[in-house]
N, C-alpha and C. Protein backbone atom coordinates (compact mmCIF):
# COMPACT_ATOMS: atom_id res chain seq x y z
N UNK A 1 0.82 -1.20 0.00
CA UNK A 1 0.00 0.00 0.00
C UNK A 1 0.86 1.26 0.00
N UNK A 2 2.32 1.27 -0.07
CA UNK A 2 3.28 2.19 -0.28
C UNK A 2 2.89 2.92 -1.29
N UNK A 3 2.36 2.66 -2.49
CA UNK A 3 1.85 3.34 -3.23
C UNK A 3 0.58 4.19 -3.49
N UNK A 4 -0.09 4.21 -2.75
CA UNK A 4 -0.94 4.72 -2.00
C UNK A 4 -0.53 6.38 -1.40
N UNK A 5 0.89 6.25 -0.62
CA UNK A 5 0.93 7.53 0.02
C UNK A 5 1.49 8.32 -0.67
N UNK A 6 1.48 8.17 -1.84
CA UNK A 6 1.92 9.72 -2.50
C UNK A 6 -0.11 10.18 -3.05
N UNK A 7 0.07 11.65 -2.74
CA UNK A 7 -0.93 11.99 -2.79
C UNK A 7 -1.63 12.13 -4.47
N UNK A 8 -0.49 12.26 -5.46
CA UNK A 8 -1.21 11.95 -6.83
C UNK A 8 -1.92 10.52 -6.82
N UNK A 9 -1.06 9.89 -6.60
CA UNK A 9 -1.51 7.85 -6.82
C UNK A 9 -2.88 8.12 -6.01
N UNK A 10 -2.94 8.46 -5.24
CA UNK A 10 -4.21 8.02 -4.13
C UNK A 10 -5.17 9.19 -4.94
N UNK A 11 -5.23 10.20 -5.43
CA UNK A 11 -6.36 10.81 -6.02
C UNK A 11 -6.77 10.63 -7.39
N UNK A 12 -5.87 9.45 -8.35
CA UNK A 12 -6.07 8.59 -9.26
C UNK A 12 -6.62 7.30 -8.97
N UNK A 13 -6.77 6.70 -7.72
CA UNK A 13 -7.01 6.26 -7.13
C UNK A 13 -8.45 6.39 -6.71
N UNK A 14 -8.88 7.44 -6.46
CA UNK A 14 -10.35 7.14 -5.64
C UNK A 14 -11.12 7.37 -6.96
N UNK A 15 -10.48 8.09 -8.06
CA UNK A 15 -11.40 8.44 -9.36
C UNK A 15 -11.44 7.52 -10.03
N UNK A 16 -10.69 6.91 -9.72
CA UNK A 16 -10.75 4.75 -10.38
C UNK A 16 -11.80 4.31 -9.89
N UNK A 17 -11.78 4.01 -8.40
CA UNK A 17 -12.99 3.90 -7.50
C UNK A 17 -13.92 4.36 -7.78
N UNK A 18 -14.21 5.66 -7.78
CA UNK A 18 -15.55 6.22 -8.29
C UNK A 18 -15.62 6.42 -9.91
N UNK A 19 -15.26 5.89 -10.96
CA UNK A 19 -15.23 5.60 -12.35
C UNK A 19 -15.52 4.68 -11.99
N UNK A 20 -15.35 3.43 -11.71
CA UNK A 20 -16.15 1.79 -11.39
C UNK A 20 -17.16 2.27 -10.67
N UNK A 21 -17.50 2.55 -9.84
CA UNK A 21 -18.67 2.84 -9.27
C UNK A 21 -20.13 3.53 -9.76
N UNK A 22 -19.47 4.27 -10.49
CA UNK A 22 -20.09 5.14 -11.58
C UNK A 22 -20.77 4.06 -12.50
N UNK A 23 -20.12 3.16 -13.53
CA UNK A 23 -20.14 2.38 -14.25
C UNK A 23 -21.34 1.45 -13.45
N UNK A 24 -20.36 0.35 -12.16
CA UNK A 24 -22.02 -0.29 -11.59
C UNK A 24 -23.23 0.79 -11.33
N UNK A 25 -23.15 1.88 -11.29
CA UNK A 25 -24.63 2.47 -10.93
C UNK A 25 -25.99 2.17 -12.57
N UNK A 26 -24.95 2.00 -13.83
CA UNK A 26 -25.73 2.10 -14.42
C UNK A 26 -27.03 1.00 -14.65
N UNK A 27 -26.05 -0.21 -13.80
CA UNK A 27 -27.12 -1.97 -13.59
C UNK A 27 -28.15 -1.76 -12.92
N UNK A 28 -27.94 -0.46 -11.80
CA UNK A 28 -29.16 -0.64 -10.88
C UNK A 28 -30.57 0.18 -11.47
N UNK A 29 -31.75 -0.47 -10.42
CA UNK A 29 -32.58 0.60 -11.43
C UNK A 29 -32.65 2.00 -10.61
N UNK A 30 -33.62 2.59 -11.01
CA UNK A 30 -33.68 3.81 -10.09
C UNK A 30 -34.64 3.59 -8.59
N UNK A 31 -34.59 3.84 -7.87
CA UNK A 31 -35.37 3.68 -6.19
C UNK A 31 -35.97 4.57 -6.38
N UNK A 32 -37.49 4.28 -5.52
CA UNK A 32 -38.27 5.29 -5.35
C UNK A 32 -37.79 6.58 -4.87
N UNK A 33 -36.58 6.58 -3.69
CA UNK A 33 -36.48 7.95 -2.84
C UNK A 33 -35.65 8.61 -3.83
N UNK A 34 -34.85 8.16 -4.49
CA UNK A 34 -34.18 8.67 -5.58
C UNK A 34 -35.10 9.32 -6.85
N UNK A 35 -36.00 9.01 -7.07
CA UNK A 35 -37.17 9.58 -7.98
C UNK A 35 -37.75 10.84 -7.68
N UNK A 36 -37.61 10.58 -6.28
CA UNK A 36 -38.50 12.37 -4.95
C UNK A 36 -37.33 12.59 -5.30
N UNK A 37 -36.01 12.44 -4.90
CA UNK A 37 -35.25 13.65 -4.89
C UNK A 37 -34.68 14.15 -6.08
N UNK A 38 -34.70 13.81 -7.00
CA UNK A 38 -35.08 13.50 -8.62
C UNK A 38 -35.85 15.19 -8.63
N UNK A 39 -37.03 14.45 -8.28
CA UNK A 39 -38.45 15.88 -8.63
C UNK A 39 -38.39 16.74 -7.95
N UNK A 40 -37.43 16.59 -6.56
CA UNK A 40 -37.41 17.95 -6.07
C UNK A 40 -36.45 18.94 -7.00
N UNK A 41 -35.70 18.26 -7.68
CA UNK A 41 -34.42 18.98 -8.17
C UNK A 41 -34.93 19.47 -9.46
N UNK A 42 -36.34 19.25 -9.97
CA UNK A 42 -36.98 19.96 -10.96
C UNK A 42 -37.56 20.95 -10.40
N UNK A 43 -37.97 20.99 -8.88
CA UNK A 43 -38.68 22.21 -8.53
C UNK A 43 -37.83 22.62 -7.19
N UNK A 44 -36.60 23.01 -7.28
CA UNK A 44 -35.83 23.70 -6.51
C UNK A 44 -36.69 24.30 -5.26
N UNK A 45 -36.48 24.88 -4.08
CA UNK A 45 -36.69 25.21 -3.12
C UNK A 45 -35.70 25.39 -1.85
N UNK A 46 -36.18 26.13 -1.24
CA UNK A 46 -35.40 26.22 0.12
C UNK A 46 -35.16 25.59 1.36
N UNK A 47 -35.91 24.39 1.43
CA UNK A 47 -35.94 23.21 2.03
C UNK A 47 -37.63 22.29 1.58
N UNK A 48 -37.04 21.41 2.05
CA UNK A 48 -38.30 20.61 1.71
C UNK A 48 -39.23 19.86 3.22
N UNK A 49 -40.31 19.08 3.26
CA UNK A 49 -41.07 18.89 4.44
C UNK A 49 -40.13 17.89 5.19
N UNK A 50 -39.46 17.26 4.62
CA UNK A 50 -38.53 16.28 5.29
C UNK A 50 -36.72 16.40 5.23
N UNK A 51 -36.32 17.00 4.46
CA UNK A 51 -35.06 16.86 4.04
C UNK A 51 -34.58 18.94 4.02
N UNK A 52 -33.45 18.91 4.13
CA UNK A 52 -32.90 20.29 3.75
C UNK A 52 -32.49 20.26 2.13
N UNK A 53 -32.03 21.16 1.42
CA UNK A 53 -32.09 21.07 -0.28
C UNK A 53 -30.79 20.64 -0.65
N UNK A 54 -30.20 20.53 0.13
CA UNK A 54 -28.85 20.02 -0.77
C UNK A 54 -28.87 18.69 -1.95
N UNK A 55 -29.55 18.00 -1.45
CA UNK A 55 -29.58 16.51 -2.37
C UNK A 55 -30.18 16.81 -3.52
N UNK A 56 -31.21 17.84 -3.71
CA UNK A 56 -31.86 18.74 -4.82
C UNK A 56 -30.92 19.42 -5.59
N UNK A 57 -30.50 20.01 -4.78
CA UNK A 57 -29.30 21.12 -5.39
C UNK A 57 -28.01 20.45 -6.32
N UNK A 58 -27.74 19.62 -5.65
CA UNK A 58 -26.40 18.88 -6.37
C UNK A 58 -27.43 18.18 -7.13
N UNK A 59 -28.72 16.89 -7.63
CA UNK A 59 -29.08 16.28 -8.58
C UNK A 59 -29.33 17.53 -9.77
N UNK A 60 -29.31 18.62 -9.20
CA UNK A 60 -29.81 19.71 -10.36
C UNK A 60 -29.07 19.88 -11.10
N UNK A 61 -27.59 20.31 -10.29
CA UNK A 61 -26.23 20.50 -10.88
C UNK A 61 -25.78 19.16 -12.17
N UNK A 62 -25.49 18.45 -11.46
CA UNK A 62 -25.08 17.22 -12.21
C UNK A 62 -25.92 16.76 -13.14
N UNK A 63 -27.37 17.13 -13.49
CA UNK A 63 -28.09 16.57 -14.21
C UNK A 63 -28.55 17.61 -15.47
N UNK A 64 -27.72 18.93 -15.12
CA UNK A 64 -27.88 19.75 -16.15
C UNK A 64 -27.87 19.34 -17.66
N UNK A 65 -27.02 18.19 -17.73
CA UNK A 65 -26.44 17.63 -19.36
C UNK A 65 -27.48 16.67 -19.44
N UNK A 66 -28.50 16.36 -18.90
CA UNK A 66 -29.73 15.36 -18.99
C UNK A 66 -30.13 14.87 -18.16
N UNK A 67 -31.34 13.91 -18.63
CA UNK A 67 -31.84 13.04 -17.22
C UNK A 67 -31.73 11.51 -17.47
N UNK A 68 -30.36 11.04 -17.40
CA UNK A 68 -30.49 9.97 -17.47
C UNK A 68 -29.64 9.39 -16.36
N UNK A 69 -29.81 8.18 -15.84
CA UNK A 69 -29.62 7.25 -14.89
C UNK A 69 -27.57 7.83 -14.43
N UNK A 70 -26.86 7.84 -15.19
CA UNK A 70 -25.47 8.11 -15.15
C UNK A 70 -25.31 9.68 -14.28
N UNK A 71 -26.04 10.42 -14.79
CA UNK A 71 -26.10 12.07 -14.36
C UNK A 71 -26.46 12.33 -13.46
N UNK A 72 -28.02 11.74 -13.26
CA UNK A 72 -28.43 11.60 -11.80
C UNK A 72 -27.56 11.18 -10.71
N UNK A 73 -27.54 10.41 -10.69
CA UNK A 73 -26.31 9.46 -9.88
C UNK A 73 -25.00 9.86 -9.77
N UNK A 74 -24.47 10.83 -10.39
CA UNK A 74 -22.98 11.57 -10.22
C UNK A 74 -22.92 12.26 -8.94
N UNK A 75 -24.25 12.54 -8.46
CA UNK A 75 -23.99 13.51 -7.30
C UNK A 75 -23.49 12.97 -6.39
N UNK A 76 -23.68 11.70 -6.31
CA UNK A 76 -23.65 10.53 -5.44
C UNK A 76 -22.09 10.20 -4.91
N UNK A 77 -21.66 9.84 -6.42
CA UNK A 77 -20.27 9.36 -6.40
C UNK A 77 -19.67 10.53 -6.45
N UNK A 78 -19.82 11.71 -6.98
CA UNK A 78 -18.94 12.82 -6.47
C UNK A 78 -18.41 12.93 -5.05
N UNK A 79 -19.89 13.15 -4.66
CA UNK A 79 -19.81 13.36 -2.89
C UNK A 79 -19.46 12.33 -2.19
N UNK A 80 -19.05 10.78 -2.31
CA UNK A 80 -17.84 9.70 -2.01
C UNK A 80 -16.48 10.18 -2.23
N UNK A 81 -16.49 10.46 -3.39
CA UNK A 81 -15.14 10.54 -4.05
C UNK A 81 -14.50 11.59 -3.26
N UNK A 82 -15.42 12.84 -2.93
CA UNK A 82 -14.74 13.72 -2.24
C UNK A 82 -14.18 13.52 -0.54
N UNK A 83 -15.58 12.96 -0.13
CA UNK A 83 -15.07 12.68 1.29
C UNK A 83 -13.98 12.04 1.53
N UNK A 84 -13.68 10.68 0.53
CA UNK A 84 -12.64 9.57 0.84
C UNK A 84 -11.66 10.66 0.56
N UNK A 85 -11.26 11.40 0.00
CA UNK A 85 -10.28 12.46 -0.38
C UNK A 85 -10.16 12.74 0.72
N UNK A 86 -11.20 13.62 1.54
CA UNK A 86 -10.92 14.52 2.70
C UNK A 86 -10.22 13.77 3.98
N UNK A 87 -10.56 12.79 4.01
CA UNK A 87 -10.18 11.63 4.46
C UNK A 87 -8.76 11.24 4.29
N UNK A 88 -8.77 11.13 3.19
CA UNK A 88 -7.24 11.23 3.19
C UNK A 88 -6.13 11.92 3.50
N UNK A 89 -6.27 13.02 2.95
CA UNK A 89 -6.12 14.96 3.11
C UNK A 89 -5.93 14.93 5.11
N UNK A 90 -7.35 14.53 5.72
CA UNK A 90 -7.14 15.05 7.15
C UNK A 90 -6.11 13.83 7.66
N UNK A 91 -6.22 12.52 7.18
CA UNK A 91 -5.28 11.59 8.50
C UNK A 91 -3.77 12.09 7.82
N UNK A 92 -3.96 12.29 6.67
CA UNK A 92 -1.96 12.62 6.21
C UNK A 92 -1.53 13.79 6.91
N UNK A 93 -2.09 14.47 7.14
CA UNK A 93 -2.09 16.02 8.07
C UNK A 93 -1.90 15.40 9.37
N UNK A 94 -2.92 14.44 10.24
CA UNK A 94 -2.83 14.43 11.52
C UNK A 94 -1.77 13.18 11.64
N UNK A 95 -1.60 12.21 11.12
CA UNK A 95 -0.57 11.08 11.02
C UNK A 95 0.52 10.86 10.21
N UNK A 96 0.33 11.29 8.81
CA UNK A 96 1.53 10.68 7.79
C UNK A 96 0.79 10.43 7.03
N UNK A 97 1.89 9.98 5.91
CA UNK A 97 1.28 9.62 4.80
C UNK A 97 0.92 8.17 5.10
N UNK A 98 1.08 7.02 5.82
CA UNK A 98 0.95 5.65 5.72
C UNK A 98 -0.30 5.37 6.33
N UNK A 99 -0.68 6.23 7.22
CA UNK A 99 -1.67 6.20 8.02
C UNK A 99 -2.81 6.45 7.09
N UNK A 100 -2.83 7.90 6.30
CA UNK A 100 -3.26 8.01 4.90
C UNK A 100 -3.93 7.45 4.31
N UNK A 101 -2.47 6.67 4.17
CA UNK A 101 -3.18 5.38 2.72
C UNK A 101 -4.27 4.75 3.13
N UNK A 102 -3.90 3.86 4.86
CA UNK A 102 -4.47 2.80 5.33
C UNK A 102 -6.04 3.59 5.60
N UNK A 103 -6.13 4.51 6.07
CA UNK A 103 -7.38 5.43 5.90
C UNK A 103 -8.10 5.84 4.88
N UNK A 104 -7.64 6.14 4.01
CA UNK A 104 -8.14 6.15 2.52
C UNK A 104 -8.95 4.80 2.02
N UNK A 105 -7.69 3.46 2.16
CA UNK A 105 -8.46 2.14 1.76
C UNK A 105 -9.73 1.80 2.39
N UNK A 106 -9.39 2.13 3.66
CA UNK A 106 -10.96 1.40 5.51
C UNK A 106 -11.92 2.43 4.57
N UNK A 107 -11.63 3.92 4.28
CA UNK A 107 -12.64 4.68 4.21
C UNK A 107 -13.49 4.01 2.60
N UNK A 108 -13.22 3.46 1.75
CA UNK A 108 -13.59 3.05 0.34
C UNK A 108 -14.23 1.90 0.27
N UNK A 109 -13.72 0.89 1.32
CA UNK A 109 -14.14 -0.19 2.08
C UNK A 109 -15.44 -0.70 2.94
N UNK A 110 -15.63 0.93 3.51
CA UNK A 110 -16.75 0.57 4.07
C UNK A 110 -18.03 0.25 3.22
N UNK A 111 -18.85 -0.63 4.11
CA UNK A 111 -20.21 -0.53 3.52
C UNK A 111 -20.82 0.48 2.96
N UNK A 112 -20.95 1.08 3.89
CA UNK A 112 -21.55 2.48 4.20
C UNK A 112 -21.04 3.26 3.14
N UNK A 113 -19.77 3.00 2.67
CA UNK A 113 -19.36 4.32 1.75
C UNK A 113 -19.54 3.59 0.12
N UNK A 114 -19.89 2.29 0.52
CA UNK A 114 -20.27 1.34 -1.31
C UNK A 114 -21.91 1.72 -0.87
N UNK A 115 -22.50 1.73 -0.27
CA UNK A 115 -23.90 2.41 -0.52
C UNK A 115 -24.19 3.88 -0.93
N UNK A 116 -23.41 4.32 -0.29
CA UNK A 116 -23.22 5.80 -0.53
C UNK A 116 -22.79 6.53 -1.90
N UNK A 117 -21.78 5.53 -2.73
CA UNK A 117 -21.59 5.41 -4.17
C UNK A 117 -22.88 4.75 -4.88
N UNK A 118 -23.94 4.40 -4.66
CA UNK A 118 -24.79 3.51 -5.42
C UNK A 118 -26.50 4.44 -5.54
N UNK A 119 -26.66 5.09 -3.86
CA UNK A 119 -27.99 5.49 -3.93
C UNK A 119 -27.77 6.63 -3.29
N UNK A 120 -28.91 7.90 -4.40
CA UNK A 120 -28.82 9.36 -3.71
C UNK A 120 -29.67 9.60 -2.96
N UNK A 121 -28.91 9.68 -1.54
CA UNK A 121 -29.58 10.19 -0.61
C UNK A 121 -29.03 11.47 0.20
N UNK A 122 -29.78 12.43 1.01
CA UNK A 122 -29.22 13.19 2.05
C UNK A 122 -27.74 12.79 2.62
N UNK A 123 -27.92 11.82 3.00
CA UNK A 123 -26.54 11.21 3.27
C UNK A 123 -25.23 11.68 2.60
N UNK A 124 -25.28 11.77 1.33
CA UNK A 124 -23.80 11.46 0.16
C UNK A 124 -23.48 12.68 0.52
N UNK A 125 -24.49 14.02 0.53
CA UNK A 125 -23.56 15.52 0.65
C UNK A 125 -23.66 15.71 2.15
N UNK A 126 -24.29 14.79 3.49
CA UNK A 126 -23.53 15.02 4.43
C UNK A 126 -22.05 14.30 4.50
N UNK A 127 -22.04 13.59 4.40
CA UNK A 127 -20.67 12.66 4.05
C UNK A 127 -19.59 13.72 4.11
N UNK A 128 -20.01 14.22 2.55
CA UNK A 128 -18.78 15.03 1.68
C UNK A 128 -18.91 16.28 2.53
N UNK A 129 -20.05 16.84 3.00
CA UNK A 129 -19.11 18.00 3.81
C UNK A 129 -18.89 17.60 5.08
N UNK A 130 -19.50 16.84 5.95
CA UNK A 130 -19.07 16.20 7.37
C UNK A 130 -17.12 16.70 7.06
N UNK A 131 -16.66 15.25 5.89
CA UNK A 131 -15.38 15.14 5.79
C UNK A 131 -14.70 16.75 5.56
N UNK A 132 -15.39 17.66 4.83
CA UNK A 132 -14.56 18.43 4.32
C UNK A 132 -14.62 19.65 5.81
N UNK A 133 -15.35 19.53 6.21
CA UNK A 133 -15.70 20.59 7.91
C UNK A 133 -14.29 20.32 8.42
N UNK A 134 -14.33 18.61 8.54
CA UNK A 134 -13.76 18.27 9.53
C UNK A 134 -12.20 18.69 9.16
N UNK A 135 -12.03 18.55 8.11
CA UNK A 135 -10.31 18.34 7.62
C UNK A 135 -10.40 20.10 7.96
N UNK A 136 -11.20 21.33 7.44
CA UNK A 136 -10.80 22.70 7.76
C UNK A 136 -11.26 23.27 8.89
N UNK A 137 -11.53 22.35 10.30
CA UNK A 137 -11.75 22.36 11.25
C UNK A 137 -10.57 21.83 11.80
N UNK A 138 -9.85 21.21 11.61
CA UNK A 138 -8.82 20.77 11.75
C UNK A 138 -7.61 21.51 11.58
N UNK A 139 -7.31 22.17 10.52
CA UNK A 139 -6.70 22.81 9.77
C UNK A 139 -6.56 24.38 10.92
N UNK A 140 -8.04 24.90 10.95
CA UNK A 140 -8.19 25.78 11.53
C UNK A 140 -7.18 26.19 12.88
N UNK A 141 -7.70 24.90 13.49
CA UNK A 141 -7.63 24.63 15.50
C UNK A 141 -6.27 24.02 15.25
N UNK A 142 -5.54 23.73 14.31
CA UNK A 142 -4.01 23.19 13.92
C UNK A 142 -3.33 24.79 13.75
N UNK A 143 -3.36 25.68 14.29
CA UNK A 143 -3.24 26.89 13.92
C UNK A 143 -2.85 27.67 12.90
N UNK A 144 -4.47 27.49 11.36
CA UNK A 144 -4.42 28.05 10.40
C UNK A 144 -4.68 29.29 10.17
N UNK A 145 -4.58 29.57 8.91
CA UNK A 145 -5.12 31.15 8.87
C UNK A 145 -6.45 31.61 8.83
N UNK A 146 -6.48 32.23 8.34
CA UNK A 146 -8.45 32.65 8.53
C UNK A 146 -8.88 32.28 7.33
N UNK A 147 -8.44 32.03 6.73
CA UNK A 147 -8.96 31.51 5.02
C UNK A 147 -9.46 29.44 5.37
N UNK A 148 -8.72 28.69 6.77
CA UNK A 148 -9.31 28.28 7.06
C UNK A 148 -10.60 27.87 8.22
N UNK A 149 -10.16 28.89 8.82
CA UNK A 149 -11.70 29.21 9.28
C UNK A 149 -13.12 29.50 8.38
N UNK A 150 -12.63 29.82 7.44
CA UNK A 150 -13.89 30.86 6.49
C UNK A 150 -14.22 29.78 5.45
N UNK A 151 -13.15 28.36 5.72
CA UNK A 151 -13.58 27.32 5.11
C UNK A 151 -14.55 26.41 5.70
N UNK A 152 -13.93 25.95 6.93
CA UNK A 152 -14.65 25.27 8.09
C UNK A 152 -16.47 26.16 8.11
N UNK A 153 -16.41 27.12 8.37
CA UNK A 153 -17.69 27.96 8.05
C UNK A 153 -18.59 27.59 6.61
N UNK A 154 -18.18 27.74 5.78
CA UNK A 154 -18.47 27.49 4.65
C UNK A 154 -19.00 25.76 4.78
N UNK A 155 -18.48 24.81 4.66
CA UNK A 155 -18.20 23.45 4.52
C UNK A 155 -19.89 23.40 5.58
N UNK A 156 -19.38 23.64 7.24
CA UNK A 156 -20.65 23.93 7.68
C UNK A 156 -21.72 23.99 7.58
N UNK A 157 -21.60 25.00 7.12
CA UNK A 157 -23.42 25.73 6.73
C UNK A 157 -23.53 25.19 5.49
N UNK A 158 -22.78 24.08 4.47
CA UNK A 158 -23.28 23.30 3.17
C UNK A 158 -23.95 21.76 4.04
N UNK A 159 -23.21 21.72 5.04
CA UNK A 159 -23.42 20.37 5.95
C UNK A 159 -25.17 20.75 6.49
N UNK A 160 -25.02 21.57 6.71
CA UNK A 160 -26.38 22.13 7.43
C UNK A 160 -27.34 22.27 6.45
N UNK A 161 -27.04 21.98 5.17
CA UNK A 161 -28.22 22.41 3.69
C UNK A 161 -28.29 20.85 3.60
N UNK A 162 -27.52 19.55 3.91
CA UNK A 162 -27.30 18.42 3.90
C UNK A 162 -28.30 17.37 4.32
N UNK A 163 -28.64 17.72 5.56
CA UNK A 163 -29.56 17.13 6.77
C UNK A 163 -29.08 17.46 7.92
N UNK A 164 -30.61 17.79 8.18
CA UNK A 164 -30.38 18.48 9.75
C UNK A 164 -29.70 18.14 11.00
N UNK A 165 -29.35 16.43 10.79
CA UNK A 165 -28.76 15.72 12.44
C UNK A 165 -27.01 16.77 11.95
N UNK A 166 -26.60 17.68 11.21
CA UNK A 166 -25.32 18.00 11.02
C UNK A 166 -24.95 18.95 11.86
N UNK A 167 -26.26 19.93 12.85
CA UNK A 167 -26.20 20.27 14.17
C UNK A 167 -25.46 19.77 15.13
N UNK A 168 -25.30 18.25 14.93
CA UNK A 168 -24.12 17.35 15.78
C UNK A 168 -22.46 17.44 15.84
N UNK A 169 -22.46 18.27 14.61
CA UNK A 169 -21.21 18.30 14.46
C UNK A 169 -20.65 19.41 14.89
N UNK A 170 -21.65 20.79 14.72
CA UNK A 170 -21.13 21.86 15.51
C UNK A 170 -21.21 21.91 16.72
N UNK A 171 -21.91 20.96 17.97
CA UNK A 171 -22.01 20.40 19.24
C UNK A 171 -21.00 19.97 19.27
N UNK A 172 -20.74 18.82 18.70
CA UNK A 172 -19.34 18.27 18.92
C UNK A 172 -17.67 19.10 19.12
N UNK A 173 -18.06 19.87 18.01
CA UNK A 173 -16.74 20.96 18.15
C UNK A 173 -16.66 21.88 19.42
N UNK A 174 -17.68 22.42 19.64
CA UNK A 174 -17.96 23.24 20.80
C UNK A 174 -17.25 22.77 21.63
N UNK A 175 -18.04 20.89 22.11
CA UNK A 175 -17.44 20.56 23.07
C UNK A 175 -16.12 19.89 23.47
N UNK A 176 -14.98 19.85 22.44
CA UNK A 176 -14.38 19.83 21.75
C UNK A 176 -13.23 20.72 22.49
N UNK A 177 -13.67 22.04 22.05
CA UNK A 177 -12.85 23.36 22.31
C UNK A 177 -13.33 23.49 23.87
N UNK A 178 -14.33 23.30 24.28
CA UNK A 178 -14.78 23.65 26.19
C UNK A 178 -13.87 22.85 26.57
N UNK A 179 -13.12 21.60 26.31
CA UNK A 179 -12.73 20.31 27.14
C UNK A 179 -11.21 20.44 26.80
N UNK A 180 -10.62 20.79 25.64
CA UNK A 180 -9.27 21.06 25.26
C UNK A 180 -8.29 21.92 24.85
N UNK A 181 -9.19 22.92 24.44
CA UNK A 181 -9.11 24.22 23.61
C UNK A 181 -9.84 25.41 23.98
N UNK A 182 -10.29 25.69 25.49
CA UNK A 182 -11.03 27.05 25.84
C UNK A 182 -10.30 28.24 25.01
N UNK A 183 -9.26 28.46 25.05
CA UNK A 183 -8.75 29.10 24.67
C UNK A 183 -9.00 29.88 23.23
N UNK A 184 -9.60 29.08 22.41
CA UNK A 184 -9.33 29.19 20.88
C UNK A 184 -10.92 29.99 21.03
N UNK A 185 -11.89 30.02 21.75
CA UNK A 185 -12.91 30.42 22.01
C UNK A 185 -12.90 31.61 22.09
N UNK A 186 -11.92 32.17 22.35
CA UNK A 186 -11.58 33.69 22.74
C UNK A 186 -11.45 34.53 21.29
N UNK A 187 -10.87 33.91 19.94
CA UNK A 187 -10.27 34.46 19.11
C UNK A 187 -11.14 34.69 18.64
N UNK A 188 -10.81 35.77 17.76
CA UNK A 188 -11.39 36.33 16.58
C UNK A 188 -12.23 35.88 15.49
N UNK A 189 -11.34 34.45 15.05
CA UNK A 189 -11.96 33.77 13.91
C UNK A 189 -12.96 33.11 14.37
């Protein structure tokens, strides 16, 4: 898996992953919840009775070039492809590159993240920003500049257009910084 920790190989790498993944999506058929979030993304809005709009928002994006089974479904494997990235990106930052790799593979591995390549749900763009919060939340409280704070913010409030349990994550940080980091509470950013 040495090859793995250079960061080109591993981001040729997950687009392999999500290019095969891409490819099996076209066997499956379409799911009902995938059909709603399908039609919400024909009639855009600012949230919906059950869900926040992100899963709308990205099937809209990606489906601009048509409506067929491949396009739909990109939003999906995008928002994998990215997290396992971020994923990668945050353990090479907090461990090394080997740690990296081995994090990169567990993260591609999971169940959870071969479902997450297959069916669009709320889920795929919490995923992808959960991961991406976390790595410029990280970044931030690793003492970055304000360009990553204003990322962590950003990433956030896309997590929060995602599904609503993503309230958990700004709890979590809070308590986070009360228990290890009072300090950082004080600043500016």
């Amino acid at each position: 898996m040495k090859w793995l920790e250079r960061p080109r190989t591993a981001a040729w790498f997950v687009l392999a992953v999500s290019a095969l993944h891409a490819l099996y999506n076209l066997f499956l058929p379409l799911y009902p919840d995938e059909a709603y979030y399908w039609l919400w993304s024909r009639h855009l809005a600012l949230s919906y009775y059950d869900h926040p709009p992100m899963v709308a928002y990205l099937m809209r994006l990606f489906s601009l070039g048509g409506d067929n089974l491949l396009l739909v479904r990109l939003a999906t494997v995008v928002c994998m492809g990215v997290a396992a990235w971020f994923v990668y990106r945050l353990a090479g930052e907090m461990f090394g590159p080997r740690v990296a790799a081995l994090a990169l593979v567990l993260c591609l591995l999971l169940p959870g993240t071969n479902a997450g390549y297959s069916l669009v749900t709320p889920d795929s763009p919490l995923i992808m920003f959960w991961a991406v919060a976390l790595y410029y939340c990280w970044r931030a409280l690793s003492g970055g500049r304000g360009r990553d704070y204003l990322l962590a913010g950003l990433a956030w409030g896309a997590l929060l257009l995602s599904k609503y349990t993503a309230v958990l994550f700004l709890g979590f940080l809070l308590l986070f910084l009360l228990l290890r980091r009072p300090r950082l509470l004080l600043r500016k950013e």
